[in-house]
Protein backbone atom coordinates (compact mmCIF):
# COMPACT_ATOMS: atom_id res chain seq x y z
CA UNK A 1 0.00 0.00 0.00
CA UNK A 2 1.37 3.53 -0.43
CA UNK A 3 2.58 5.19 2.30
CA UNK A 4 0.43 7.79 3.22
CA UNK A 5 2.40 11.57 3.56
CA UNK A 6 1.71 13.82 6.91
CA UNK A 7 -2.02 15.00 7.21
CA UNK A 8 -2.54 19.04 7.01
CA UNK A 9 -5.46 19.41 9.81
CA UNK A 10 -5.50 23.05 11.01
CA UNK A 11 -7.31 23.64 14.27
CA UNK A 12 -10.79 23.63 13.50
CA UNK A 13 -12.69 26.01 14.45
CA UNK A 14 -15.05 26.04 18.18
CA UNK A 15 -17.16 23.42 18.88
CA UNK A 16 -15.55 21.66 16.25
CA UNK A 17 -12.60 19.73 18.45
CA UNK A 18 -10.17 17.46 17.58
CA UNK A 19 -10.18 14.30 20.03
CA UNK A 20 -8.21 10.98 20.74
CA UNK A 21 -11.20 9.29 21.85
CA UNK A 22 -11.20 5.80 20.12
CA UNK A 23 -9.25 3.51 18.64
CA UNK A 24 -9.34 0.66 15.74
CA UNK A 25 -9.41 -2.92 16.96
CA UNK A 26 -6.99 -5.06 15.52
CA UNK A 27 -8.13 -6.78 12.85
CA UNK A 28 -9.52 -10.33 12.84
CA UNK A 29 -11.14 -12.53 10.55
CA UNK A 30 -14.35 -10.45 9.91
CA UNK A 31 -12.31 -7.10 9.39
CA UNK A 32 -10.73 -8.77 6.10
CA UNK A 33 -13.75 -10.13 4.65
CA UNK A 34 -15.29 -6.38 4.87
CA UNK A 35 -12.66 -4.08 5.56
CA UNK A 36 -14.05 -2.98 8.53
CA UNK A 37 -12.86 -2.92 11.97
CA UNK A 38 -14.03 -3.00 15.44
CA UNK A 39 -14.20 0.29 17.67
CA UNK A 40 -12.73 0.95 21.02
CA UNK A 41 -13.37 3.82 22.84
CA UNK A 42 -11.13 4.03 25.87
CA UNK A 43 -9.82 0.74 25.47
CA UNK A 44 -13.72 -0.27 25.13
CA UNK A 45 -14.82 -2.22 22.53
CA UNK A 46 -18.01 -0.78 21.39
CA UNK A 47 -20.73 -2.49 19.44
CA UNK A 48 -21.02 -1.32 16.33
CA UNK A 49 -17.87 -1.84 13.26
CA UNK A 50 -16.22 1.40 10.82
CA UNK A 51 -14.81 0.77 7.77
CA UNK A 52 -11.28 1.06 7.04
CA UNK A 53 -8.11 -0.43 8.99
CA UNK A 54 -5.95 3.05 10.09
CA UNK A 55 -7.80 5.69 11.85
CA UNK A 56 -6.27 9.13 10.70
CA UNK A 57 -7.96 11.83 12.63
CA UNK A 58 -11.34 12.14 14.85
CA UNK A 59 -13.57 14.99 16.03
CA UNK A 60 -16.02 15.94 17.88
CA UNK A 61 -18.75 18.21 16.67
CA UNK A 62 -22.15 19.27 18.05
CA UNK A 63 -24.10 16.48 15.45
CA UNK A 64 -21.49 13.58 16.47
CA UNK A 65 -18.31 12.33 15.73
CA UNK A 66 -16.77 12.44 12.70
CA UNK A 67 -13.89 9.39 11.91
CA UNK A 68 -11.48 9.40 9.29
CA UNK A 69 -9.64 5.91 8.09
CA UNK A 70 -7.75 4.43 5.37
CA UNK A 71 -8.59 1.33 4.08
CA UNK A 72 -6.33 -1.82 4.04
CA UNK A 73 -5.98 -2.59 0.05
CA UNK A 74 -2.34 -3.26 -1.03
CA UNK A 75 -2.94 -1.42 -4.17
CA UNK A 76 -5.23 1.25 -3.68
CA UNK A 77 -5.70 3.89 -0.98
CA UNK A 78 -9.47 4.49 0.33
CA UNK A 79 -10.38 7.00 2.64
CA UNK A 80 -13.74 6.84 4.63
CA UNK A 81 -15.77 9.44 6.22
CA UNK A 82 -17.32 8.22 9.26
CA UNK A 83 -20.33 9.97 11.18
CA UNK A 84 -21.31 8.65 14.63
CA UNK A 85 -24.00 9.88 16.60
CA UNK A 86 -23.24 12.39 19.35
CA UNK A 87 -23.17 9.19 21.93
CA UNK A 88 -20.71 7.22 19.87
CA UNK A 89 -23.11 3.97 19.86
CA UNK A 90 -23.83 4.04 16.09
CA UNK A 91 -22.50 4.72 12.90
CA UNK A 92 -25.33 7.54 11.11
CA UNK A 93 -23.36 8.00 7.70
CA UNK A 94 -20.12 6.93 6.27
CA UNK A 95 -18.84 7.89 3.00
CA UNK A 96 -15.49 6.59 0.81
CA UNK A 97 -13.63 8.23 -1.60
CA UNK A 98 -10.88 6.49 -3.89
CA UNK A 99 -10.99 2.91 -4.95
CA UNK A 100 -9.74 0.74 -8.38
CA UNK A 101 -6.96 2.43 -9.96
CA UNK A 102 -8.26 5.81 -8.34
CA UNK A 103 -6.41 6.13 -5.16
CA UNK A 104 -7.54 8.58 -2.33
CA UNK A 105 -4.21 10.12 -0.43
CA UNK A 106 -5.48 12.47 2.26
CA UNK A 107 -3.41 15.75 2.17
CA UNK A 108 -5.19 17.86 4.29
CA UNK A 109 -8.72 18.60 6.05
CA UNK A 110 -9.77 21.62 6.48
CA UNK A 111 -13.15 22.78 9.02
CA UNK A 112 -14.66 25.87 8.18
CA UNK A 113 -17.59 25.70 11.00
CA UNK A 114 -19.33 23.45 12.99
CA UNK A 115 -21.12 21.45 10.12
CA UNK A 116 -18.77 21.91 6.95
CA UNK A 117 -15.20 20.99 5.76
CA UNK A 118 -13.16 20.25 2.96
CA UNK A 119 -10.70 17.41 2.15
CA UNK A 120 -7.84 17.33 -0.37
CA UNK A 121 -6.09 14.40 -1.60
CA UNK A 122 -2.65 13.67 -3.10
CA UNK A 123 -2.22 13.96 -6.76
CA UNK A 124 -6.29 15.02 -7.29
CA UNK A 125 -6.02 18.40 -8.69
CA UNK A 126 -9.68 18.73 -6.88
CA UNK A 127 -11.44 19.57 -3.82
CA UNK A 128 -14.34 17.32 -2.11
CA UNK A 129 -16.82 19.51 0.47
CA UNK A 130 -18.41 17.73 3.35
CA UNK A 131 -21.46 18.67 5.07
CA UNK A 132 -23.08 16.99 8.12
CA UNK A 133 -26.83 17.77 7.81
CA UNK A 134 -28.85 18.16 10.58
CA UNK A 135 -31.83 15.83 11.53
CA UNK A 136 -35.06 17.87 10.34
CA UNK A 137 -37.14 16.09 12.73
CA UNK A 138 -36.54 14.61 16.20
CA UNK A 139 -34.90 11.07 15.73
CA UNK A 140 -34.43 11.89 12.16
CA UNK A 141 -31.15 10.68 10.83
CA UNK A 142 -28.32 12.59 9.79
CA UNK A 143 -26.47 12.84 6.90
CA UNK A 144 -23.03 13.15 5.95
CA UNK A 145 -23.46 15.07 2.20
CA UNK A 146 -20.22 15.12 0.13
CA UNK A 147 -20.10 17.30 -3.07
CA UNK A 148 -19.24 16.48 -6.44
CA UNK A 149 -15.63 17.23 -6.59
CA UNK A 150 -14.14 21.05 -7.51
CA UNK A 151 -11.44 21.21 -9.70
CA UNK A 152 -8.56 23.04 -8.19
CA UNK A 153 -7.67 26.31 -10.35
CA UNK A 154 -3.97 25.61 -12.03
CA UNK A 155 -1.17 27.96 -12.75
């Protein structure tokens, strides 16, 4: 797998937070068949799986908790976008980017309030926007939007 360069994360800004919360369980036989993994949060196991198999960065924002991994694949670099809820006991959206012959290299994440960032990736002359929607309703899920991608201006 390619080695993945230094992430650029700037401080996001208030209540956006970056945390060290949890942790990726070691994988086992069910994290290769589906290249997920289990989650520990203090040393915890928790109930509920993520995909990927490195965990890059985490936050905490007011709608939940946001995960960022790398998948496992010898050839090709995925990245995932995982939304918990704000309790950490379930996974409310999770989105990939990269995949065959179209590897995803995080460069750098960027938070420009509470519900919206951006996230750049090695050798993609493009930018992909992120959105966590709110729940309209009461026990409405959320949703983790991601934009078609914006090509970066050249020159």
């Amino acid at each position: 797998m390619p080695e993945s360069p230094e992430i650029e994360i700037p401080d996001p800004p208030p209540p956006v937070r970056r945390v060290e919360r949890f942790a990726l369980a070691p994988a086992d036989a069910a994290s290769a068949r589906d290249d997920t993994c289990a989650l520990l949060d203090g040393g915890i196991a928790l109930p509920l799986r993520v995909p990927g198999a490195t965990l890059l960065a985490q936050f905490e924002a007011p709608d939940g908790f946001l995960l960022v991994t790398e998948g496992d694949d010898p050839f090709e670099v995925t990245t995932f976008f995982t939304l918990l809820d704000p309790d950490a006991r379930s996974v409310v959206c999770s989105r990939m980017l990269g995949g065959w012959y179209n590897s995803a290299i995080l460069h750098r994440l960027h938070w420009h309030d509470a519900r919206r960032f951006t996230a750049r990736f090695e050798q993609v002359p493009r930018r992909f926007e992120f959105a966590i929607l709110g729940a309209p309703l009461p026990r409405a899920a959320r949703l983790l939007w991601v934009s078609r991608p914006v090509r970066e201006a050249v020159g």
